[in-house]
Each structure stands twice: as structure tokens, then as C-alpha cells.
PDB file of N, CA and C in Angstrom:
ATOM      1  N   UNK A   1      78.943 108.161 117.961  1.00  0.00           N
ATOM      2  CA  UNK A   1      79.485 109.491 117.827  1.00  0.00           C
ATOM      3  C   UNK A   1      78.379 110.409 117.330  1.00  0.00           C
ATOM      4  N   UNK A   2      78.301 111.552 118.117  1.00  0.00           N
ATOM      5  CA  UNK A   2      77.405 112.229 117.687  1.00  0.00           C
ATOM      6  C   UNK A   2      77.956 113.709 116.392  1.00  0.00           C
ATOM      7  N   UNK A   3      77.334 114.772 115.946  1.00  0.00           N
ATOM      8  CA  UNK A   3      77.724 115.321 114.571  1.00  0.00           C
ATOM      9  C   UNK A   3      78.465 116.848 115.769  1.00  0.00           C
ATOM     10  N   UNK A   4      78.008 116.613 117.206  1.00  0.00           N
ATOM     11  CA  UNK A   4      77.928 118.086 117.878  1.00  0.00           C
ATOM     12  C   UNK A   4      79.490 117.955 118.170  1.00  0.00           C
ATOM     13  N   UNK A   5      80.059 118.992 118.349  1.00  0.00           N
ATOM     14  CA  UNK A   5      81.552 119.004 118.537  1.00  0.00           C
ATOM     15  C   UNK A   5      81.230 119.114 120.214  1.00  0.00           C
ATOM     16  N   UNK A   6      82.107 118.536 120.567  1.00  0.00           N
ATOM     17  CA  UNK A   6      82.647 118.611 122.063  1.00  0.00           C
ATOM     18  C   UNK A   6      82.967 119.551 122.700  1.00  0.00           C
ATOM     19  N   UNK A   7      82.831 119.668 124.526  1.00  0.00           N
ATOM     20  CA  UNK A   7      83.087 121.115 124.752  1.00  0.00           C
ATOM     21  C   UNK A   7      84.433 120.368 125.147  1.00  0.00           C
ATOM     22  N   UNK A   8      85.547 120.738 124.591  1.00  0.00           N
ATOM     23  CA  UNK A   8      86.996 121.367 125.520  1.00  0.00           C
ATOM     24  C   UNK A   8      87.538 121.506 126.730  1.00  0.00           C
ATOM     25  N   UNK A   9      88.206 121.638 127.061  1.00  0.00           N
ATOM     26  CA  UNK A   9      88.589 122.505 128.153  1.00  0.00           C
ATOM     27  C   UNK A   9      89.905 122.781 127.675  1.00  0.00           C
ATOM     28  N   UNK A  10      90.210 124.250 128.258  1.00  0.00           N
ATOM     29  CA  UNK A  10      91.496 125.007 128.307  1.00  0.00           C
ATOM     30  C   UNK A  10      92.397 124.012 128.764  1.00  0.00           C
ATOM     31  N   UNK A  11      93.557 123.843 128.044  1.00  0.00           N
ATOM     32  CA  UNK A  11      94.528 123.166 128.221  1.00  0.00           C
ATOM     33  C   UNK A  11      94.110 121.358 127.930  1.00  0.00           C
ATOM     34  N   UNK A  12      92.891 121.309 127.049  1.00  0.00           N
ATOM     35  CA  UNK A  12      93.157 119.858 126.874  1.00  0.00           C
ATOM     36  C   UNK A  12      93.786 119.716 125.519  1.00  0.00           C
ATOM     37  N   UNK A  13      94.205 117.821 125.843  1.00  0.00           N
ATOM     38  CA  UNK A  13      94.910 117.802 124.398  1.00  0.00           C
ATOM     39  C   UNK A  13      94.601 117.233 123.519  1.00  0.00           C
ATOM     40  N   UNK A  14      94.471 117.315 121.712  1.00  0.00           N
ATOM     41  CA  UNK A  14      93.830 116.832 121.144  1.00  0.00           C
ATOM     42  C   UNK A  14      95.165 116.135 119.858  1.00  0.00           C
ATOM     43  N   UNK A  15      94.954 115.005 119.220  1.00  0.00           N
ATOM     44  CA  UNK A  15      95.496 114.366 118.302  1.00  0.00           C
ATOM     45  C   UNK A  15      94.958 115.052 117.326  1.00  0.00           C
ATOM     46  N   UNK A  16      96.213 115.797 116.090  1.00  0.00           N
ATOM     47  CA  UNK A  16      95.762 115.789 114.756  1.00  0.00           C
ATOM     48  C   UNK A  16      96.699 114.564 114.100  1.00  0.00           C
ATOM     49  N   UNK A  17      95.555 115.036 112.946  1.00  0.00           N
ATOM     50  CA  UNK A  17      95.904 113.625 111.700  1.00  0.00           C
ATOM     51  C   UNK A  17      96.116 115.149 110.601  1.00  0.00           C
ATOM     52  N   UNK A  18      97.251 114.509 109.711  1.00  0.00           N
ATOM     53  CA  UNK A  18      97.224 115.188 108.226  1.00  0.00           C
ATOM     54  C   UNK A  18      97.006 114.432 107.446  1.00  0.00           C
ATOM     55  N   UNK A  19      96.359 114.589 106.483  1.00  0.00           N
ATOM     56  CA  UNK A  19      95.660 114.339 105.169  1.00  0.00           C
ATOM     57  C   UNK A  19      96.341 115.093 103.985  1.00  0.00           C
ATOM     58  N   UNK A  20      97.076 114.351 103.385  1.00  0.00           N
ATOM     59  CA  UNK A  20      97.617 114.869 101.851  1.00  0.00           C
ATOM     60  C   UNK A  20      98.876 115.939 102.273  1.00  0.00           C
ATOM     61  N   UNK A  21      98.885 116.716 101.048  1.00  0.00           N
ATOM     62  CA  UNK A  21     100.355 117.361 101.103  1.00  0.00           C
ATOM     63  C   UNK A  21     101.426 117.228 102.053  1.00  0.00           C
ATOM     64  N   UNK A  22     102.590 117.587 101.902  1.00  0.00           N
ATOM     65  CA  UNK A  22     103.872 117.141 102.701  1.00  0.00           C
ATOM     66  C   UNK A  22     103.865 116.388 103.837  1.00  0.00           C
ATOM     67  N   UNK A  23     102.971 116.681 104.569  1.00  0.00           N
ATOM     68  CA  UNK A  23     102.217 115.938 106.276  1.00  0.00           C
ATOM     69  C   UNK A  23     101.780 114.727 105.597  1.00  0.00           C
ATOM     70  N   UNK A  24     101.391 114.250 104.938  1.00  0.00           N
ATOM     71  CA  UNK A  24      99.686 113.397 104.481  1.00  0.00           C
ATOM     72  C   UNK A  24     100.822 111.927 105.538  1.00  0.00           C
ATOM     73  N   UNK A  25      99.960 111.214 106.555  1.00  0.00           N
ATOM     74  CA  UNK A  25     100.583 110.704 107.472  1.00  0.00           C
ATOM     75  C   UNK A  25     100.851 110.922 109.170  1.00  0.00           C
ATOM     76  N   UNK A  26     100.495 111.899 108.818  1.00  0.00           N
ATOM     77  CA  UNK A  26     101.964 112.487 110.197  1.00  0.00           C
ATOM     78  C   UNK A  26     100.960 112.727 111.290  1.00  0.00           C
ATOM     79  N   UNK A  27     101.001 113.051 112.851  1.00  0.00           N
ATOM     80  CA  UNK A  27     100.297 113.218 113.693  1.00  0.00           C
ATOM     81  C   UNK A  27     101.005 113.805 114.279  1.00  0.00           C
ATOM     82  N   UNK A  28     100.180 115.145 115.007  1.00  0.00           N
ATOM     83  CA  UNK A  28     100.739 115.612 115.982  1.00  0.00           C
ATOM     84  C   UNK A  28      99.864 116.122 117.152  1.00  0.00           C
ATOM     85  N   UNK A  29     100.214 116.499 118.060  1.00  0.00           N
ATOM     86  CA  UNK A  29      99.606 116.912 119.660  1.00  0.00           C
ATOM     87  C   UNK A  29      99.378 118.056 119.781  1.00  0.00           C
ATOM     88  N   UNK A  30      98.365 118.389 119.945  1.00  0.00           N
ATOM     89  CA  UNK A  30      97.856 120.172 120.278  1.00  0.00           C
ATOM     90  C   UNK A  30      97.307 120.307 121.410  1.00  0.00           C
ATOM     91  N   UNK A  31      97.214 121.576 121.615  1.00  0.00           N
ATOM     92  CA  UNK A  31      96.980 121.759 123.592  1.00  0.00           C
ATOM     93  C   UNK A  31      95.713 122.702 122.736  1.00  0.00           C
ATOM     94  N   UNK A  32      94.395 122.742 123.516  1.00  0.00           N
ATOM     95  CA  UNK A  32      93.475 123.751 123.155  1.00  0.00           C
ATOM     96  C   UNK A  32      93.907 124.981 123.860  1.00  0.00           C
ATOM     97  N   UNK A  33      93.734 126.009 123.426  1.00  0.00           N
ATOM     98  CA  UNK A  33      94.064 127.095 123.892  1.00  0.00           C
ATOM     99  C   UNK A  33      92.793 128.044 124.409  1.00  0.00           C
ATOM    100  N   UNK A  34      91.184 127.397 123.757  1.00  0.00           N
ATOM    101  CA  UNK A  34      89.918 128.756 124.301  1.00  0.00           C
ATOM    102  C   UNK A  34      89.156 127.124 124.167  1.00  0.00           C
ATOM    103  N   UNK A  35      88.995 126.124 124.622  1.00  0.00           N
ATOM    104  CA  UNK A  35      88.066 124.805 124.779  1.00  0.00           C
ATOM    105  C   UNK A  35      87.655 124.361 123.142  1.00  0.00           C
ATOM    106  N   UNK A  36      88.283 124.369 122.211  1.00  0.00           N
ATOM    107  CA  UNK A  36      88.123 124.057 120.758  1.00  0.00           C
ATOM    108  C   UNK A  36      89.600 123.596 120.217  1.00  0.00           C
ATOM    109  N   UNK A  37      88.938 123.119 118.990  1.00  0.00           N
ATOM    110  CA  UNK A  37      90.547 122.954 118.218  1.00  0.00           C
ATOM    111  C   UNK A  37      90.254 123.697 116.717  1.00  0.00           C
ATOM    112  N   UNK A  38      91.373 123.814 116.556  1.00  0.00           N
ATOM    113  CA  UNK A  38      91.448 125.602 115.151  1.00  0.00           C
ATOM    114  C   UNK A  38      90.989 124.571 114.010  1.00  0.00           C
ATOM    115  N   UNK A  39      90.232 125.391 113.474  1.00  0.00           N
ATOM    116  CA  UNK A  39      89.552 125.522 112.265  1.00  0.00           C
ATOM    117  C   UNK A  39      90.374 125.078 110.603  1.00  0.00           C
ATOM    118  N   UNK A  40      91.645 125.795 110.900  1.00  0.00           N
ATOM    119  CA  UNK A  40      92.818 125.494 110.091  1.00  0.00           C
ATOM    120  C   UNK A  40      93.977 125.993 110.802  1.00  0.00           C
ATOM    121  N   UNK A  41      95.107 125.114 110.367  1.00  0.00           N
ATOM    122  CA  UNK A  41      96.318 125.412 110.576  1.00  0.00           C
ATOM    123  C   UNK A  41      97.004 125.444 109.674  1.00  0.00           C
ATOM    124  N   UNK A  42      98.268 126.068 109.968  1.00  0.00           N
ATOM    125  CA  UNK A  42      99.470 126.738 109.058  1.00  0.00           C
ATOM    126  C   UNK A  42     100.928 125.777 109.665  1.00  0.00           C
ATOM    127  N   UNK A  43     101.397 125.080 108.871  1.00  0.00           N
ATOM    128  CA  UNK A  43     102.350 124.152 109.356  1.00  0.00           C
ATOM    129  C   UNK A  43     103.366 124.617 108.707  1.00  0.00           C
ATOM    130  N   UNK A  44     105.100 124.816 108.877  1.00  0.00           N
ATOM    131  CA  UNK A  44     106.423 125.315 108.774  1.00  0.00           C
ATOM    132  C   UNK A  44     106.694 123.586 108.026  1.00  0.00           C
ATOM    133  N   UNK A  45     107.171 123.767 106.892  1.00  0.00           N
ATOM    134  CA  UNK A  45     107.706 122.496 106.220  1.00  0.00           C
ATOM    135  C   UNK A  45     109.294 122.817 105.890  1.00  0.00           C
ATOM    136  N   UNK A  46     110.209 121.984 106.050  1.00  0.00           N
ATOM    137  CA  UNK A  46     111.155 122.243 105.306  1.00  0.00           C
ATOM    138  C   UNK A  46     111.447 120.999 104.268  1.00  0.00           C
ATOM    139  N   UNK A  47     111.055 121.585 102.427  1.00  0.00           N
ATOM    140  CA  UNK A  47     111.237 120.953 101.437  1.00  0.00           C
ATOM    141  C   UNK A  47     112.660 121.434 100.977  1.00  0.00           C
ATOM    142  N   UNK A  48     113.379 120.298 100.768  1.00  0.00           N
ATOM    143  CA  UNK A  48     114.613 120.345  99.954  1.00  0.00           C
ATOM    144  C   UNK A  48     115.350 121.908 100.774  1.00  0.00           C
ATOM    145  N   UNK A  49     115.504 121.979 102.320  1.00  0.00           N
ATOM    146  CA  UNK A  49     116.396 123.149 102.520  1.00  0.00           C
ATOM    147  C   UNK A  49     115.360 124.134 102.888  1.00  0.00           C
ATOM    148  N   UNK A  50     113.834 124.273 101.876  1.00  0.00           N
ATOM    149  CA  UNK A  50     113.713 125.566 102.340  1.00  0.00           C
ATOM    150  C   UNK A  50     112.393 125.486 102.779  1.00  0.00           C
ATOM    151  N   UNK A  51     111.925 126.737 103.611  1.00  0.00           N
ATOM    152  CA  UNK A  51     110.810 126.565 104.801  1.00  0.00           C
ATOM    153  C   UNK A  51     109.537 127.148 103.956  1.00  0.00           C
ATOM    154  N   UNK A  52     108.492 126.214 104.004  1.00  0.00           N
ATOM    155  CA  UNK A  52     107.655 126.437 103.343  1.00  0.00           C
ATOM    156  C   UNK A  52     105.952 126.428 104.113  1.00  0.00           C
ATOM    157  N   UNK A  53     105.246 127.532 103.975  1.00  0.00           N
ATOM    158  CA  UNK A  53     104.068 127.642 104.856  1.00  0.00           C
ATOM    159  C   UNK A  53     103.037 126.584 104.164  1.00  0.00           C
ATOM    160  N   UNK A  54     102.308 125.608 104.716  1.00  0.00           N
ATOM    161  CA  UNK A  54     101.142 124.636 104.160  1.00  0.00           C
ATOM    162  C   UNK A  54     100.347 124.792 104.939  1.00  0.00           C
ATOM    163  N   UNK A  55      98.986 125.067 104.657  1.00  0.00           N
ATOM    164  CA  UNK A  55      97.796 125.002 105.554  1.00  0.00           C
ATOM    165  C   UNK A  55      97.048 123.612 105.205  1.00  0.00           C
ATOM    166  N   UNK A  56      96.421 123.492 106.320  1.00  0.00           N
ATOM    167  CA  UNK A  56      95.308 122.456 106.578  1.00  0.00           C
ATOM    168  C   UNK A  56      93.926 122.877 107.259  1.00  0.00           C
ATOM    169  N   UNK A  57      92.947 122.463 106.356  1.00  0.00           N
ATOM    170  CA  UNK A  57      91.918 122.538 106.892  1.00  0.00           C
ATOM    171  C   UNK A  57      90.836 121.538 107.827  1.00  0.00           C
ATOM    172  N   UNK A  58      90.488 122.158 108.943  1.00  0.00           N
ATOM    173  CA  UNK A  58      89.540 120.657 109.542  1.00  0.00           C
ATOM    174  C   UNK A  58      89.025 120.330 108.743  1.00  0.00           C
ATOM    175  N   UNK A  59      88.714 118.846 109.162  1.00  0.00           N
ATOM    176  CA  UNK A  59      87.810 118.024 107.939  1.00  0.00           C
ATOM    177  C   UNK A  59      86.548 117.001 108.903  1.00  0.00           C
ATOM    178  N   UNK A  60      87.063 116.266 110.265  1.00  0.00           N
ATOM    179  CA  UNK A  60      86.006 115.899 110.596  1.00  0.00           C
ATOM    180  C   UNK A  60      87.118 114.946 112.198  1.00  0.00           C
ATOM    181  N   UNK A  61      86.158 114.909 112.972  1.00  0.00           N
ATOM    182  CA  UNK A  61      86.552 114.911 114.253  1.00  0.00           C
ATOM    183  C   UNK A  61      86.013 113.154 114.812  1.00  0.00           C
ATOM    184  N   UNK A  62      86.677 112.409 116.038  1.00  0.00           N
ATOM    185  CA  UNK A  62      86.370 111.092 116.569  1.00  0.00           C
ATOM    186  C   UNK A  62      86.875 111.269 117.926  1.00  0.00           C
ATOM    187  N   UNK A  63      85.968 110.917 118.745  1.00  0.00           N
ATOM    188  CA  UNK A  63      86.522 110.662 120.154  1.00  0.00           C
ATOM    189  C   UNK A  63      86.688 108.945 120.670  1.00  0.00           C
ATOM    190  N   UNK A  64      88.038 108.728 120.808  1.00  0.00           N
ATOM    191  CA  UNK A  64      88.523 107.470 121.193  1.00  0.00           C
ATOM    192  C   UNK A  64      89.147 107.270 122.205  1.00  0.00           C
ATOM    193  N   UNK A  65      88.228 106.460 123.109  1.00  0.00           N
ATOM    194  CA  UNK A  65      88.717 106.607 124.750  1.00  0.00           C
ATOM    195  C   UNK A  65      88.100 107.954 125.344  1.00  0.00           C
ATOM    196  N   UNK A  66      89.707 108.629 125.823  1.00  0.00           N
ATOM    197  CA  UNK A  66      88.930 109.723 126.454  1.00  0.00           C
ATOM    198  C   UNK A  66      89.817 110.760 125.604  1.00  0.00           C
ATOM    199  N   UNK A  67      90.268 110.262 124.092  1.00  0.00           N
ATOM    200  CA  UNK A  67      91.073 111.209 123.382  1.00  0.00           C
ATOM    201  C   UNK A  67      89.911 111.470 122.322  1.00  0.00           C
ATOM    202  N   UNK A  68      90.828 112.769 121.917  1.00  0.00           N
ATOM    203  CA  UNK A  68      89.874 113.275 120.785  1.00  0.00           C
ATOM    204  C   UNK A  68      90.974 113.209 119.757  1.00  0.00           C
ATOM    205  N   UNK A  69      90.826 112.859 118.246  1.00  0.00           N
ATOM    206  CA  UNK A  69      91.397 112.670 117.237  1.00  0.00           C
ATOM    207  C   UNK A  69      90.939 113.367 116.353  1.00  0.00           C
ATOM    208  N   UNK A  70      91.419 114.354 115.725  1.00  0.00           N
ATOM    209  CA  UNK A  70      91.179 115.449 114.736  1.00  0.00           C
ATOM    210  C   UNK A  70      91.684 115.078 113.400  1.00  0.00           C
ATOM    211  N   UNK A  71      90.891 115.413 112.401  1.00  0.00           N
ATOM    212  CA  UNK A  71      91.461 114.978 111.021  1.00  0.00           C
ATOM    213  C   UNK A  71      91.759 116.485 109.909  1.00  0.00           C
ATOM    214  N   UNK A  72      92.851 117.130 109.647  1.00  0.00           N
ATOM    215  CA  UNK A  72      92.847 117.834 108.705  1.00  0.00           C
ATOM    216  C   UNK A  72      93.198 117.661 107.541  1.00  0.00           C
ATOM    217  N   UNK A  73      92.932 118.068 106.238  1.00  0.00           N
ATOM    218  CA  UNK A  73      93.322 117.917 104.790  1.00  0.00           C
ATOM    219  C   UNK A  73      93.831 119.395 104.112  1.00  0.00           C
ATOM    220  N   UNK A  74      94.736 118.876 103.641  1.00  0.00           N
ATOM    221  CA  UNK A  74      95.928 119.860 102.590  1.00  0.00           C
ATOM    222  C   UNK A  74      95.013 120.570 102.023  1.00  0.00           C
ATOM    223  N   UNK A  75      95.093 121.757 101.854  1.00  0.00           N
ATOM    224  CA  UNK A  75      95.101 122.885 101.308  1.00  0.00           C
ATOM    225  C   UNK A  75      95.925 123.623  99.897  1.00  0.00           C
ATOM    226  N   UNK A  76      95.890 122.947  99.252  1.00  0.00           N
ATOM    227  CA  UNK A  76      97.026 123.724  97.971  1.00  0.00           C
ATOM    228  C   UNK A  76      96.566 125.125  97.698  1.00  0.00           C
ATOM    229  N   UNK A  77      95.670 125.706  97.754  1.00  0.00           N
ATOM    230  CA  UNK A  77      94.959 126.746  97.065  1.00  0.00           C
ATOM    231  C   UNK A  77      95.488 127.548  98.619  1.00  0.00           C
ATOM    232  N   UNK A  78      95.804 127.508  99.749  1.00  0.00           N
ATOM    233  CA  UNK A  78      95.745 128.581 100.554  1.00  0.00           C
ATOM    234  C   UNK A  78      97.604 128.221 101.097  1.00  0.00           C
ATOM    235  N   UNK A  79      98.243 127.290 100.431  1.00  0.00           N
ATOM    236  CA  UNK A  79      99.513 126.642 101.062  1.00  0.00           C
ATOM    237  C   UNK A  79     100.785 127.540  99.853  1.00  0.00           C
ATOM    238  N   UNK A  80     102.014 127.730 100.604  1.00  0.00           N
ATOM    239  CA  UNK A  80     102.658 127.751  99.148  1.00  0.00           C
ATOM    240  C   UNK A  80     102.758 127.158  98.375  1.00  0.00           C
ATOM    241  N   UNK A  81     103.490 127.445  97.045  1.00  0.00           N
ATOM    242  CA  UNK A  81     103.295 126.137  96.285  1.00  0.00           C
ATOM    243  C   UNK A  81     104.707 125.367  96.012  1.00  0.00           C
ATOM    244  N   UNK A  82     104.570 123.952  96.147  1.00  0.00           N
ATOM    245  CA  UNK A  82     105.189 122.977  95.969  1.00  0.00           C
ATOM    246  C   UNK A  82     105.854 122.894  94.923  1.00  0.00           C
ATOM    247  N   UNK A  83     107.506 122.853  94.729  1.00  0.00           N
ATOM    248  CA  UNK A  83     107.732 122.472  93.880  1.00  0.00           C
ATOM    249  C   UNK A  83     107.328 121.150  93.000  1.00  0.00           C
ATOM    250  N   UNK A  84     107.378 120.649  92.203  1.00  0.00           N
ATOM    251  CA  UNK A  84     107.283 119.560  91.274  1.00  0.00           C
ATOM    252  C   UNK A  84     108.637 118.901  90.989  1.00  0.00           C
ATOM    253  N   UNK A  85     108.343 117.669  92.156  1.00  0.00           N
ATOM    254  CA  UNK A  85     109.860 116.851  92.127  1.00  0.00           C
ATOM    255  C   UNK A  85     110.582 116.844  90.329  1.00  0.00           C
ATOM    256  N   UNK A  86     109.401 116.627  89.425  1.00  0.00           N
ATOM    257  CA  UNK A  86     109.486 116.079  88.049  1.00  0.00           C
ATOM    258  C   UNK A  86     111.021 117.447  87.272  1.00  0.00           C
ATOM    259  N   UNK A  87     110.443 118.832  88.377  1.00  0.00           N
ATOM    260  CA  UNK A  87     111.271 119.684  87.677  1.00  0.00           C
ATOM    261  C   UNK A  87     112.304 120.437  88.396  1.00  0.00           C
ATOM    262  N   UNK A  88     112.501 119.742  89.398  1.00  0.00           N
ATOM    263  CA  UNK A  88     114.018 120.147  90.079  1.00  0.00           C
ATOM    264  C   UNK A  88     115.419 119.785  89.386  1.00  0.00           C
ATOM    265  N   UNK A  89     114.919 119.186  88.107  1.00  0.00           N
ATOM    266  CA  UNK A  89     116.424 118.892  87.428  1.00  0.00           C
ATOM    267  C   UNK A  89     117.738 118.204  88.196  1.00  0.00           C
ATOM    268  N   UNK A  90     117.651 117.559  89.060  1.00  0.00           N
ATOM    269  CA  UNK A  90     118.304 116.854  89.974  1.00  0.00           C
ATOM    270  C   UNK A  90     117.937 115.469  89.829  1.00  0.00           C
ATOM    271  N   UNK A  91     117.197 114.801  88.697  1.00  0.00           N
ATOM    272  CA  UNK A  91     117.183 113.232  88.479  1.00  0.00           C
ATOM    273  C   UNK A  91     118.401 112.691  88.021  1.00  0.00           C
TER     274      UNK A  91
END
């Protein structure tokens, strides 16, 4: 693997990975939209009922096969903030 990012093409598809906060696990499928994949994303969570904005930032990229696998990591400082299970008073 080399450090140079890959050229794209419009309409290819790329695997993300999340790293940490609410996602940390999860994978999902993105279509490139200009031959790249975004820099950061803004993911719709729903915690306990209510919809909550979390960003992720790229972190570092692998091509496997003829897929590309993207890795992003949680953002707390640019995400809303999370309640604290410890203080929902519902134990």
C-alpha cells in the first residue's frame, strides 16, 4: 500500500469503518460523488429517542481486492454532546 490516495471515479463505492463514539463498529457504503471520499462526515444518531448530529473524521485508508476501505474516528469536540449513561437517572 502506498501513502498516495487513489484516484476515484464518480460513482465508485467505498467501505467506511467507524471508530469510537455511538458508530465505534459499524460500517457503511458510500458512493463518491467528485472521485474522493469526504474528509469528515456528519452522521444522524438516534440516542435514547432523540436525533443527535456526530461527526467523524478520516483517519487512514486500505485497498482490499478491488475495494477501498475507509477508516473514520469520533469526533467529540465537533459532535453533539452525549449524554452520560451514569446521569440519565433511569438505573
Amino acid at each position: 500500500m502506498t501513502d498516495q490516495t487513489p484516484d476515484l471515479k464518480r460513482g465508485d463505492e467505498y467501505i467506511v469503518f467507524y471508530k469510537g463514539g455511538p458508530n465505534d463498529g459499524r460500517i457503511d457504503r458510500r458512493i463518491s460523488t467528485d472521485g474522493s471520499w469526504d474528509e469528515e462526515l456528519t452522521v444522524v444518531a438516534s440516542i435514547d429517542g432523540k436525533e443527535t448530529l456526530i461527526n467523524y473524521n478520516f483517519e487512514s485508508w486500505r485497498e482490499l481486492g478491488d475495494q477501498y476501505q475507509v477508516e473514520y474516528i469520533y469526533d467529540p469536540k465537533d459532535s453533539d454532546e452525549l449524554e452520560d449513561p451514569e446521569d440519565r437517572n433511569d438505573l
